[in-house]
N, C-alpha and C. Protein backbone atom coordinates (compact mmCIF):
# COMPACT_ATOMS: atom_id res chain seq x y z
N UNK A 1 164.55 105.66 -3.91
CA UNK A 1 165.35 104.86 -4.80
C UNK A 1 165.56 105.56 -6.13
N UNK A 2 164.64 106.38 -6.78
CA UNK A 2 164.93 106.56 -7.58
C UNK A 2 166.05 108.26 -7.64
N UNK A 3 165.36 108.51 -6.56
CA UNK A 3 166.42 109.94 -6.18
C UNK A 3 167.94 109.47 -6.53
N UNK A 4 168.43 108.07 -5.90
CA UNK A 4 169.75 107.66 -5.99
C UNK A 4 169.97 107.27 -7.41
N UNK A 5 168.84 106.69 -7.97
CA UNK A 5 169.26 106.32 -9.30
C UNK A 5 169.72 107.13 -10.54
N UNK A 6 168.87 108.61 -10.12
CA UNK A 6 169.19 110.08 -10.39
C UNK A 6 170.15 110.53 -10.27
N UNK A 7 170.94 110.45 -9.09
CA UNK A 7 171.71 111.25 -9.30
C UNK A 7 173.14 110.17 -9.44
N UNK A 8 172.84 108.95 -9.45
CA UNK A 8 174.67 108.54 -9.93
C UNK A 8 174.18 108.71 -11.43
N UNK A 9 173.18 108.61 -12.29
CA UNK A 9 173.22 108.93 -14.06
C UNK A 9 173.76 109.95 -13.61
N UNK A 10 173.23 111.33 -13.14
CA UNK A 10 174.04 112.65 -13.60
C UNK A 10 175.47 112.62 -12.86
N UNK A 11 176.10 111.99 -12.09
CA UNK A 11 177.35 111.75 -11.83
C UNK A 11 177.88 111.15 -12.86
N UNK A 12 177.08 110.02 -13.39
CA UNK A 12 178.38 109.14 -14.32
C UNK A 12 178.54 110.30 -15.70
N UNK A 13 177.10 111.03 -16.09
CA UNK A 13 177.44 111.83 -17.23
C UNK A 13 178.02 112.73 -16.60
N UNK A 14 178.33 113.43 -16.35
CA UNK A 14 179.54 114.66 -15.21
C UNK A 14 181.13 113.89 -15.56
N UNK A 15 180.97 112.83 -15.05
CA UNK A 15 182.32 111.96 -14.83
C UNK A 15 182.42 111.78 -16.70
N UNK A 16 181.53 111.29 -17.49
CA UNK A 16 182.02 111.45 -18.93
C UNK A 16 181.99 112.63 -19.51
N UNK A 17 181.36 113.58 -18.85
CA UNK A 17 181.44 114.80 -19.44
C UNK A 17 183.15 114.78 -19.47
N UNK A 18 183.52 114.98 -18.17
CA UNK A 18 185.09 115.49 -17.44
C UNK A 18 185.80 114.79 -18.02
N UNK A 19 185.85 113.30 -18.89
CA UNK A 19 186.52 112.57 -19.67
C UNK A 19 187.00 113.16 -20.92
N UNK A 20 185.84 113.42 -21.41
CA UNK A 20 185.57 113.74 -22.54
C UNK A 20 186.38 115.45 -22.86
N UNK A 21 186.06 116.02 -21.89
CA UNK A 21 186.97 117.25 -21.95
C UNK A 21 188.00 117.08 -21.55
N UNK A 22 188.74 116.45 -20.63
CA UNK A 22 190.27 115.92 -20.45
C UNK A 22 190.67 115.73 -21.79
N UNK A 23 190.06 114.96 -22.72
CA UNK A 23 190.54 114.26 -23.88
C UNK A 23 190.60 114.96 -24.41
N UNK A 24 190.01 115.89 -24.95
CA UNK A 24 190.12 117.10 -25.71
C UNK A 24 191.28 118.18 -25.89
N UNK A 25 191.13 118.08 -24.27
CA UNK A 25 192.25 119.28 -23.83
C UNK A 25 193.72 118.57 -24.55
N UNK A 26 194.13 117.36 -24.26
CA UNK A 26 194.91 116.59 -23.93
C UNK A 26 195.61 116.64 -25.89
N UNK A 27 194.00 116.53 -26.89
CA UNK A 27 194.57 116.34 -28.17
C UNK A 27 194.96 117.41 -28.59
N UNK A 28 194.44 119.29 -27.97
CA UNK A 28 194.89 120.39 -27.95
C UNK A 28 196.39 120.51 -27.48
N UNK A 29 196.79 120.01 -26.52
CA UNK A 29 197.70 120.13 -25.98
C UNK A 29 198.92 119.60 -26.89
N UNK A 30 198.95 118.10 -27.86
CA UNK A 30 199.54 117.19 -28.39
C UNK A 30 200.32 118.38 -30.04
N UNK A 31 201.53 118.31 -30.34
CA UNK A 31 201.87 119.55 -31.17
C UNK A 31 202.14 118.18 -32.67
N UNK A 32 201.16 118.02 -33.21
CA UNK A 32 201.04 117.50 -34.31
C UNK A 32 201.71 118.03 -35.72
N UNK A 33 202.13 118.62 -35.50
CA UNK A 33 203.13 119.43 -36.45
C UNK A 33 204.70 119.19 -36.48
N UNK A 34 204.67 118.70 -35.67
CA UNK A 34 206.42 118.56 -34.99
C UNK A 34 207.20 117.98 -36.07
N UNK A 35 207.00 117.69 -36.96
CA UNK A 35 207.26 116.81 -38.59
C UNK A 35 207.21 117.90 -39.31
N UNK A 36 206.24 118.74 -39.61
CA UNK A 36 206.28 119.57 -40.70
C UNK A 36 207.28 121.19 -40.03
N UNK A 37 207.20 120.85 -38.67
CA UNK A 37 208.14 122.00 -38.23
C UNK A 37 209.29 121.81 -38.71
N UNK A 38 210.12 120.76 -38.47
CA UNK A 38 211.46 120.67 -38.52
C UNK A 38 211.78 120.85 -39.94
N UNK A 39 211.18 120.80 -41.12
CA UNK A 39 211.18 120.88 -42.14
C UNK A 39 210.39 122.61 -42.66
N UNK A 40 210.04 123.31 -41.98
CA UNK A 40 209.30 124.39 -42.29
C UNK A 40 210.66 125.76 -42.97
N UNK A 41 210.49 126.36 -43.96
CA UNK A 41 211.36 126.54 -44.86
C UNK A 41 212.34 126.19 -45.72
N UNK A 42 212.42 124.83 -45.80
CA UNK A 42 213.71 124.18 -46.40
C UNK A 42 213.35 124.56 -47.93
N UNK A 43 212.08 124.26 -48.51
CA UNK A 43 211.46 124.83 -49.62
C UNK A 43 212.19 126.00 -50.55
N UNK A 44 212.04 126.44 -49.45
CA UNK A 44 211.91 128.08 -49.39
C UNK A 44 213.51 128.11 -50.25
N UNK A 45 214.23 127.94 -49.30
CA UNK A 45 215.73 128.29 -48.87
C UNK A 45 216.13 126.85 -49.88
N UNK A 46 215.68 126.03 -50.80
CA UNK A 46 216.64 125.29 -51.58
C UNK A 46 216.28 126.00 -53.02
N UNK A 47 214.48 126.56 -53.21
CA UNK A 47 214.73 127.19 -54.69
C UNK A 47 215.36 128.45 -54.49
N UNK A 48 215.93 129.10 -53.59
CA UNK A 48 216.36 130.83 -53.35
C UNK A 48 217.74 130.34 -53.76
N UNK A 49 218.49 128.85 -53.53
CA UNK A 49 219.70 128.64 -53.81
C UNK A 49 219.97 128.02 -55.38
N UNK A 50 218.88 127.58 -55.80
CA UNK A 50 218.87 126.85 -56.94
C UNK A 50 218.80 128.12 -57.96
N UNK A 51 218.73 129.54 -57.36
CA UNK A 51 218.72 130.45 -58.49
C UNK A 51 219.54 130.88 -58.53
N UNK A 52 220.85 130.69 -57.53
CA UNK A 52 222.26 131.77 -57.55
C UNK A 52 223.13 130.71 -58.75
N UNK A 53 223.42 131.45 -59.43
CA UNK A 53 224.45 131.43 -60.20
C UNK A 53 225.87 131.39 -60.39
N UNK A 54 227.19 130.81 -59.85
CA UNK A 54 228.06 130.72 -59.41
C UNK A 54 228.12 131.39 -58.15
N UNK A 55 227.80 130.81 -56.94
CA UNK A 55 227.68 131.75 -56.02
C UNK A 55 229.18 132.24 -55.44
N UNK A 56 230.48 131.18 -55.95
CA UNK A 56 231.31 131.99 -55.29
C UNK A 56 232.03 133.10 -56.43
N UNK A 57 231.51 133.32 -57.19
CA UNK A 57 232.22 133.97 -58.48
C UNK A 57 233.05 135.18 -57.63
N UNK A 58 232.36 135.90 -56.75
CA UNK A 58 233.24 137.01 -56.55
C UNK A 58 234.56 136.57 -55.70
N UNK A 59 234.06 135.60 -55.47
CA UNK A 59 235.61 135.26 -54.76
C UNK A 59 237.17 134.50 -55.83
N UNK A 60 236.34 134.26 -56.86
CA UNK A 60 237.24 133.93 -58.14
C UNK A 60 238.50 135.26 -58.37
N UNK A 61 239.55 134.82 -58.94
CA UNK A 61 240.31 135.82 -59.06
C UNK A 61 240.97 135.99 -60.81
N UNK A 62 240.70 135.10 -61.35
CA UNK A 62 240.63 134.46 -62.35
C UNK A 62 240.11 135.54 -63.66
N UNK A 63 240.47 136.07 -64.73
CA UNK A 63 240.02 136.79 -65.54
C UNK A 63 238.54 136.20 -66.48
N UNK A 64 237.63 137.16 -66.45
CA UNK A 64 236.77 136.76 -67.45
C UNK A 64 237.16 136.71 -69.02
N UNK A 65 236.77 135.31 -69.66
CA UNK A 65 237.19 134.90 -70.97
C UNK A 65 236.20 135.64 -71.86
N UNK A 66 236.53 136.38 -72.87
CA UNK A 66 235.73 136.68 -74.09
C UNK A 66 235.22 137.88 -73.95
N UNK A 67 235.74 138.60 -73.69
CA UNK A 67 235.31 140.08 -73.70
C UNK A 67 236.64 141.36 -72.90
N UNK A 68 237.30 141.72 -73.72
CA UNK A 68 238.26 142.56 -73.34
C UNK A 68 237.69 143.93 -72.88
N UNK A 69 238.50 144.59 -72.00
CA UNK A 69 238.01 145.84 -71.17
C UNK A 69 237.55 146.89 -72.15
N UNK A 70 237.89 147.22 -73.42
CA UNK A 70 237.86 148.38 -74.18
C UNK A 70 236.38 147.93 -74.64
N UNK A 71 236.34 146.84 -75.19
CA UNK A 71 234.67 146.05 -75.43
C UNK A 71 233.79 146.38 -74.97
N UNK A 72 234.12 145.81 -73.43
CA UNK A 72 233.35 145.98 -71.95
C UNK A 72 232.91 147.57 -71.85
N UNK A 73 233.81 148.40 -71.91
CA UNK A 73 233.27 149.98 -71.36
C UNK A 73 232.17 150.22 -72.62
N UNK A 74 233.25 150.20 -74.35
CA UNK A 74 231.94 150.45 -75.19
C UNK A 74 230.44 150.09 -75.18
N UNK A 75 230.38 148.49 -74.97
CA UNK A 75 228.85 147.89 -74.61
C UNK A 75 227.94 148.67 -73.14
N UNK A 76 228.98 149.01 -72.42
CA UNK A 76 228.62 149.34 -71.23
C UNK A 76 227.44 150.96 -71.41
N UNK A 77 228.78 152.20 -72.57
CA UNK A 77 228.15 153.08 -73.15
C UNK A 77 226.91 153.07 -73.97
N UNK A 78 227.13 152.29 -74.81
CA UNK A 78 225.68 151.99 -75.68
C UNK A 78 224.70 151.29 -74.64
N UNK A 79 224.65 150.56 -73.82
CA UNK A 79 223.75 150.24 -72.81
C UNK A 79 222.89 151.72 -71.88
N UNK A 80 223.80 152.40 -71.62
CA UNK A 80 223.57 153.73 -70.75
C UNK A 80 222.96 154.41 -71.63
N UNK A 81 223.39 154.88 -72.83
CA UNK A 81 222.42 155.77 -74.14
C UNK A 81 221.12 155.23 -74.50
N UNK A 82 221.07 153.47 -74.34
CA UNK A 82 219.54 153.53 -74.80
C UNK A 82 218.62 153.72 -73.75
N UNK A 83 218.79 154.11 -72.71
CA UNK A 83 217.97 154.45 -71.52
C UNK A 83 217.25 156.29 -72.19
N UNK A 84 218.69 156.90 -73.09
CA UNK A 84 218.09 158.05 -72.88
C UNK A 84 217.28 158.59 -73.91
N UNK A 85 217.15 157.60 -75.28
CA UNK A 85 216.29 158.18 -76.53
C UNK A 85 215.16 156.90 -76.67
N UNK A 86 213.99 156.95 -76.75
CA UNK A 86 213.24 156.00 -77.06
C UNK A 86 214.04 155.30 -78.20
N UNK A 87 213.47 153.79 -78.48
CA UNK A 87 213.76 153.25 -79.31
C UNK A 87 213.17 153.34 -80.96
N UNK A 88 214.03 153.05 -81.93
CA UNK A 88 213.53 153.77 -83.20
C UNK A 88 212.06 152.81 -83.67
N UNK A 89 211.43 153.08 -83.88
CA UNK A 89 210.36 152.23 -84.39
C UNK A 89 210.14 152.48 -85.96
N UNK A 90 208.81 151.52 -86.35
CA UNK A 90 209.07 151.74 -88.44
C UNK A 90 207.41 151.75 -88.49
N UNK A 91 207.14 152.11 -89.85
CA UNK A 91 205.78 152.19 -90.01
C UNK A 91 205.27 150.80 -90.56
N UNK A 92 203.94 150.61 -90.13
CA UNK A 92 203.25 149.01 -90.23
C UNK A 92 202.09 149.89 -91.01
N UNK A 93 202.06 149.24 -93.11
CA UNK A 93 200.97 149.80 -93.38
C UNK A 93 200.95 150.93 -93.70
N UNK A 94 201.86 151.91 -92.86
CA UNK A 94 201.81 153.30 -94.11
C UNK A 94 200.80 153.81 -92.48
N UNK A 95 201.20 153.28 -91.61
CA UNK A 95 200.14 154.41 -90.44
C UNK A 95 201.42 155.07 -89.18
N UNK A 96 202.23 155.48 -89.95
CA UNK A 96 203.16 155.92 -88.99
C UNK A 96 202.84 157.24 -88.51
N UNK A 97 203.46 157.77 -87.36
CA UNK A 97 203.00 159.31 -86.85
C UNK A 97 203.80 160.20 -87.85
């Protein structure tokens, strides 16, 4: 009697073991994300747009206001020259080189 009583306990724990890992498998299996997927980069891709700046400008045909071409090249020159001499600096104190 007790042989039988033996072995349905280790059957019924076997049988909850096998529950218990079904269930497991089952919450592995379940894709709990499926919410944050459909939404996965939108983030991303609304501040990358929130930084463009007239985005269709080049397709404008329209003249730019406030700055005439002869302007434009001069600023353009003085922009290119200060790349090529350091900038002038002043003495602080009387400790200049």
């Amino acid at each position: 009697m007790t042989s039988t009583i033996s072995r349905l306990q280790r059957l019924a724990t076997n049988a909850a073991s096998a529950a218990v890992f079904a269930s497991v498998l089952t919450g592995c299996a379940a894709s709990s994300t499926s919410a944050l997927d459909a939404k996965f980069g939108d983030s991303v891709r609304a501040i990358r747009d929130s930084q463009i700046v007239g985005a269709t400008a080049a397709q404008r045909q329209d003249p730019v206001l406030g700055i005439d071409g002869t302007a434009a090249v001069h600023t353009q020159d003085r922009y290119q020259e200060s790349f090529k001499a350091p900038a002038k600096t002043f003495e602080v104190l009387g400790t200049g080189k």
